[in-house]
Protein backbone atom coordinates (compact mmCIF):
# COMPACT_ATOMS: atom_id res chain seq x y z
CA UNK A 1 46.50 24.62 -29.79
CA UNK A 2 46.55 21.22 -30.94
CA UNK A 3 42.67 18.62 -31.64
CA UNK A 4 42.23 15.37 -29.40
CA UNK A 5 40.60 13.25 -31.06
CA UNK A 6 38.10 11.04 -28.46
CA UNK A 7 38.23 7.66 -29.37
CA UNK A 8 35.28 5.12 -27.17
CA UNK A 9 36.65 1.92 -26.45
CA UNK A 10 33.51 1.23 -24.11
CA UNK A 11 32.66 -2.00 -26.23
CA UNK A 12 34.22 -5.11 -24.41
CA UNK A 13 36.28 -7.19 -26.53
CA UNK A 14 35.06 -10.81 -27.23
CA UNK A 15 36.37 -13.58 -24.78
CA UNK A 16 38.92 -15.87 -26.41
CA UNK A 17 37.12 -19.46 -26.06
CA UNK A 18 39.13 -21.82 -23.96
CA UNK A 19 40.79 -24.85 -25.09
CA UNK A 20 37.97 -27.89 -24.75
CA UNK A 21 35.31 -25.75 -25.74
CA UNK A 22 34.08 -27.90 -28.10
CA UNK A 23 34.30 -30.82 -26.67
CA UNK A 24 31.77 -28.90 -23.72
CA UNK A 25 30.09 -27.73 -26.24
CA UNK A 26 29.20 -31.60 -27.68
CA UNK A 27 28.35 -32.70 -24.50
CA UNK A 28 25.61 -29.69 -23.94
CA UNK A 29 24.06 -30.94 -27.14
CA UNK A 30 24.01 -34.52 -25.85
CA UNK A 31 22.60 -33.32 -22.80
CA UNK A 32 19.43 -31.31 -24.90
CA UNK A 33 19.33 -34.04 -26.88
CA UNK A 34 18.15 -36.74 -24.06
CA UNK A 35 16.12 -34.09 -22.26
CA UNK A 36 13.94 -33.86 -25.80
CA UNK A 37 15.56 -30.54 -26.63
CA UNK A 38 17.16 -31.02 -30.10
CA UNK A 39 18.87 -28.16 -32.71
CA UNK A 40 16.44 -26.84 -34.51
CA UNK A 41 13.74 -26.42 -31.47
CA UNK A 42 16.66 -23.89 -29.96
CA UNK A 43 17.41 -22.05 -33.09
CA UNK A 44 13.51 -21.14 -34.40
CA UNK A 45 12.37 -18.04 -33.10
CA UNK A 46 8.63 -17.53 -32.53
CA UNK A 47 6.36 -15.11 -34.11
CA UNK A 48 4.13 -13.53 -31.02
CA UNK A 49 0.57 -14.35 -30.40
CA UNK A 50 -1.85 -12.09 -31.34
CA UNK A 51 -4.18 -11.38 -28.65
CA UNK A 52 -7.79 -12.63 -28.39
CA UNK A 53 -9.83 -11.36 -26.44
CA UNK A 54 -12.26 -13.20 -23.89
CA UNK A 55 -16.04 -13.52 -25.51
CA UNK A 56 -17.34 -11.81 -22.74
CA UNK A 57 -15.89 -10.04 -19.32
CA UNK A 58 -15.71 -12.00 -16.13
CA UNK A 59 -17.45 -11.09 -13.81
CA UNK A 60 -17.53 -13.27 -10.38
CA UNK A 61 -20.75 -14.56 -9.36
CA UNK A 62 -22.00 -13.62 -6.18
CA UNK A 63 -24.50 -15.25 -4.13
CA UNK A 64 -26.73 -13.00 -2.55
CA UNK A 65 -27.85 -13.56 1.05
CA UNK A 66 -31.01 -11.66 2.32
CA UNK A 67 -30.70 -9.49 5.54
CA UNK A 68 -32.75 -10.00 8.32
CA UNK A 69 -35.78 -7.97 8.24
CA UNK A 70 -37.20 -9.38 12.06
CA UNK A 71 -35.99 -7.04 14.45
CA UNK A 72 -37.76 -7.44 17.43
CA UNK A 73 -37.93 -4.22 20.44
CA UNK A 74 -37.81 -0.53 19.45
CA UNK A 75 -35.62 1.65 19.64
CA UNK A 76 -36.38 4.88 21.88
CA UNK A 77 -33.79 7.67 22.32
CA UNK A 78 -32.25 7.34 25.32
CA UNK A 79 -33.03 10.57 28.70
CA UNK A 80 -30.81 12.86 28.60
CA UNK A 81 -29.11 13.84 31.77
CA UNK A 82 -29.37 17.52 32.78
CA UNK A 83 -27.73 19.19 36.13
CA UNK A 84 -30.39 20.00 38.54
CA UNK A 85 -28.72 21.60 41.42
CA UNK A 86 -27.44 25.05 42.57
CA UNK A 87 -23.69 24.50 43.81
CA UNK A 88 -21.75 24.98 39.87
CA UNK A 89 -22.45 28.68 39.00
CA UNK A 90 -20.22 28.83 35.93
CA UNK A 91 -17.46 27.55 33.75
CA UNK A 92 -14.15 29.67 34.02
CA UNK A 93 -11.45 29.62 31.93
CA UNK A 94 -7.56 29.04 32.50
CA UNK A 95 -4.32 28.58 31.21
CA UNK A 96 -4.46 27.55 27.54
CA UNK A 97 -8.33 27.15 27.08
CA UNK A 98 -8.73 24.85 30.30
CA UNK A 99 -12.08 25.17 31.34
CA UNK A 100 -12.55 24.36 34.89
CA UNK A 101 -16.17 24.80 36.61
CA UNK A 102 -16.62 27.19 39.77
CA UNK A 103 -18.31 26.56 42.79
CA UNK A 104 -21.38 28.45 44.89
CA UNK A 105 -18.64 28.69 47.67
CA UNK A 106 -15.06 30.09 45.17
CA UNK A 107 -14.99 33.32 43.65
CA UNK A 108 -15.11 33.49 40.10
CA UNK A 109 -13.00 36.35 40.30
CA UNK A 110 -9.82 33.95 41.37
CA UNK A 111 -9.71 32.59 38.55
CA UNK A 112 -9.42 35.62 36.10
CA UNK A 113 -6.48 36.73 38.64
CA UNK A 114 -4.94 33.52 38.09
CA UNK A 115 -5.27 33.98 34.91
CA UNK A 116 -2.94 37.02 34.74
CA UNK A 117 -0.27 36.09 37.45
């Protein structure tokens, strides 16, 4: 059995600069230079800001706006409505929970027969 040895050429090479580069290059400085942007303000790296923190939290100030304490009227619970007559007997029960009411006149006993056919 012979060793492979795994060589990783995932690095890409560095670009060969084209020919007029530097002339580009001179008129990129030009251009920094009359927009106020000169060599060494590029090259100087900045040190990060240490953090202050605020004297105090915010906190938004609310105004606060009193609710009416006037009402006028009362407020009674409403009647409740209750059945009074003799025709509904009962509540019978159908196919899948249906509840349907029965009559003086129909025979409760249709139903549970219906119930079963």
């Amino acid at each position: 059995m012979g060793y492979f040895v795994i060589i990783n050429n995932s690095k890409k090479k560095k670009q060969a600069k084209k020919p007029g580069w530097r002339e580009a290059e001179a008129e990129y400085e030009k251009w920094l230079v009359k927009h106020g942007i000169d060599k060494t303000q590029r090259k100087k790296k900045h040190s990060p800001e240490t953090y202050v923190p605020p004297p105090r939290p915010y906190v938004r100030e609310t105004v606060h706006y009193p609710s009416r304490d006037s009402f006028l009227g009362n407020a009674t619970k409403a009647k409740t409505s209750q059945y009074t007559g003799d025709y509904f007997v009962g509540i019978a029960t159908m196919h899948k929970s249906n509840l349907v009411p029965v009559g003086k006149d129909q025979d409760a006993r249709d139903y549970a027969t219906m119930r079963r056919n």
